[in-house]
Protein backbone atom coordinates (compact mmCIF):
# COMPACT_ATOMS: atom_id res chain seq x y z
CA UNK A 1 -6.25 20.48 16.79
CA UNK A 2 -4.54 19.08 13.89
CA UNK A 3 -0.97 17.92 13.04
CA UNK A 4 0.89 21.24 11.78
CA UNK A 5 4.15 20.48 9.17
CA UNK A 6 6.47 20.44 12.11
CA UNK A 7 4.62 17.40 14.10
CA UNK A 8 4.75 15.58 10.36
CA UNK A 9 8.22 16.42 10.30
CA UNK A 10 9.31 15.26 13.61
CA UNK A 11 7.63 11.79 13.38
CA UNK A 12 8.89 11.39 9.83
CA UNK A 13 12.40 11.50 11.31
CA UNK A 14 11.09 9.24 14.57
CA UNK A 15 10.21 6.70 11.93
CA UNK A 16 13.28 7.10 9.51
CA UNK A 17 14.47 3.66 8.77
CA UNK A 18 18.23 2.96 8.75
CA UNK A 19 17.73 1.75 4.71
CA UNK A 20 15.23 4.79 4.36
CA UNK A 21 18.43 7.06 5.57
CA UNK A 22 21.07 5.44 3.54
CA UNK A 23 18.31 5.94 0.51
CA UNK A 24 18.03 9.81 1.23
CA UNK A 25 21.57 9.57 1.44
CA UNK A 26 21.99 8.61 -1.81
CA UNK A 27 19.46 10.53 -3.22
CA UNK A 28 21.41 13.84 -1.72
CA UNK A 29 24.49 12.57 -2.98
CA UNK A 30 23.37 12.39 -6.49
CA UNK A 31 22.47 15.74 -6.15
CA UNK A 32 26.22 16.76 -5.13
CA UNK A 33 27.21 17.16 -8.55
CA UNK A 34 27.41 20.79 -10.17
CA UNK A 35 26.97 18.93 -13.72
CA UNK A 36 23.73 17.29 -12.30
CA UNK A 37 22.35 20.23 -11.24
CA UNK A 38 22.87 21.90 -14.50
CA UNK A 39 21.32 19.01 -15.89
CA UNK A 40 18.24 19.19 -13.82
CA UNK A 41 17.68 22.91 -14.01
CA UNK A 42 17.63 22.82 -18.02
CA UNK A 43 15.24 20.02 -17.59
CA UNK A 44 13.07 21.83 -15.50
CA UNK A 45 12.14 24.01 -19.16
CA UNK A 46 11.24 20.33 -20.75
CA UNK A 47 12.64 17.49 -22.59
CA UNK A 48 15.94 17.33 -24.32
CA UNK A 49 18.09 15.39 -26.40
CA UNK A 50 21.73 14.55 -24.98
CA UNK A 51 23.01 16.77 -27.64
CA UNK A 52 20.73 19.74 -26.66
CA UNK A 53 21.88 19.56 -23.26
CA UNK A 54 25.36 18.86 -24.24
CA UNK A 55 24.95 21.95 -26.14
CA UNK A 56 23.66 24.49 -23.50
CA UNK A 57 25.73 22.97 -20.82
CA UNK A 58 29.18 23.43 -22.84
CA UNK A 59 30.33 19.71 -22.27
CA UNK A 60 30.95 16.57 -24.52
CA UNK A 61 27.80 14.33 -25.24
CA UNK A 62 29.92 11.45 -23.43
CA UNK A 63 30.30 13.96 -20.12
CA UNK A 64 26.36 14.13 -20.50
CA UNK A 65 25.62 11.14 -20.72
CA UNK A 66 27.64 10.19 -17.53
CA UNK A 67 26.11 12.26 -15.48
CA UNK A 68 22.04 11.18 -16.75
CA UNK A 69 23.05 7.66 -16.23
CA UNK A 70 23.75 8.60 -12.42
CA UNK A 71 20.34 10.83 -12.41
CA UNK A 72 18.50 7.68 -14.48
CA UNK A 73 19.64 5.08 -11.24
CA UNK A 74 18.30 7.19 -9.12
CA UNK A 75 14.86 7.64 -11.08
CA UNK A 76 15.64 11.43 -11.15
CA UNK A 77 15.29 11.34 -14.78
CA UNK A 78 13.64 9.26 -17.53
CA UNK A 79 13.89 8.65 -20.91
CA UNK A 80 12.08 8.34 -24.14
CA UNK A 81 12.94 7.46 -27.90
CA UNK A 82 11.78 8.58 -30.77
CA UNK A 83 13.83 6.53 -33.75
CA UNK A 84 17.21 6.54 -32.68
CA UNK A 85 17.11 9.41 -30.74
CA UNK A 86 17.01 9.46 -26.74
CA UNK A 87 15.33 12.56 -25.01
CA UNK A 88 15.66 13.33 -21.26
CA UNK A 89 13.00 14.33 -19.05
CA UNK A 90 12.61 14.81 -15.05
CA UNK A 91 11.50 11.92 -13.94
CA UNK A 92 8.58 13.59 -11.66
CA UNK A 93 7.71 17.23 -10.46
CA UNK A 94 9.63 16.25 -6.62
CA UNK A 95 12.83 16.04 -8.39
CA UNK A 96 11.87 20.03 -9.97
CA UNK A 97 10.55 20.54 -6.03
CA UNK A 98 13.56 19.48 -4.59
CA UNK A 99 15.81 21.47 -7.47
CA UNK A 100 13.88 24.69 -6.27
CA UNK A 101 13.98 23.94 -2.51
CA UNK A 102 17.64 24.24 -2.77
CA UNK A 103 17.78 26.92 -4.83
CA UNK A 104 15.81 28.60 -2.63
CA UNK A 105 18.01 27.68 0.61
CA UNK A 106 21.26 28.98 -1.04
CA UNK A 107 19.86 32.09 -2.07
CA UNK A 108 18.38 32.91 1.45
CA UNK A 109 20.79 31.05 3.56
């Protein structure tokens, strides 16, 4: 007999690690932010320029850029330049996972 998802998940939390709970911790609270949700779910469609997200999320390029330095510390999103120009990507399909997880929790919850 094999190990179903709920044995993973049980000795996952046996072997949580106080730094590997203050790390998901962190990572949650990062995620706390309406703004940084926004962010992420216009992501999700593909890379964009602080001023394209600025744009479709009705802030200031500053406000923007406050909130992807928070998601860039916490390797949520990356960057790439072209010129002089920054563009914004998710750093990796979990963080789109973990965007869509949620989504899914509040909307059956």
């Amino acid at each position: 007999m094999g190990l179903t998802y709920e044995h993973l998940l049980i000795y996952s939390i046996m072997k949580l690690t106080e730094l590997k709970a203050i790390q998901l911790a962190e990572l949650f609270s990062a995620l706390s932010d309406a703004s940084r949700i926004r962010i992420i779910s216009l992501l999700i469609e593909g890379e964009m320029s602080v001023g394209a997200l600025a744009e479709g999320l009705k802030m200031t390029e500053s406000a923007v850029s406050h909130q992807l330095r928070g998601l860039r510390q916490m390797h949520l999103v990356r960057t790439r330049k072209s010129g002089r120009q920054v563009f914004y990507s998710l750093d990796d399909d979990h963080v789109a996972r973990l965007f869509s997880l949620g989504l899914d929790h509040i909307q059956h919850g």
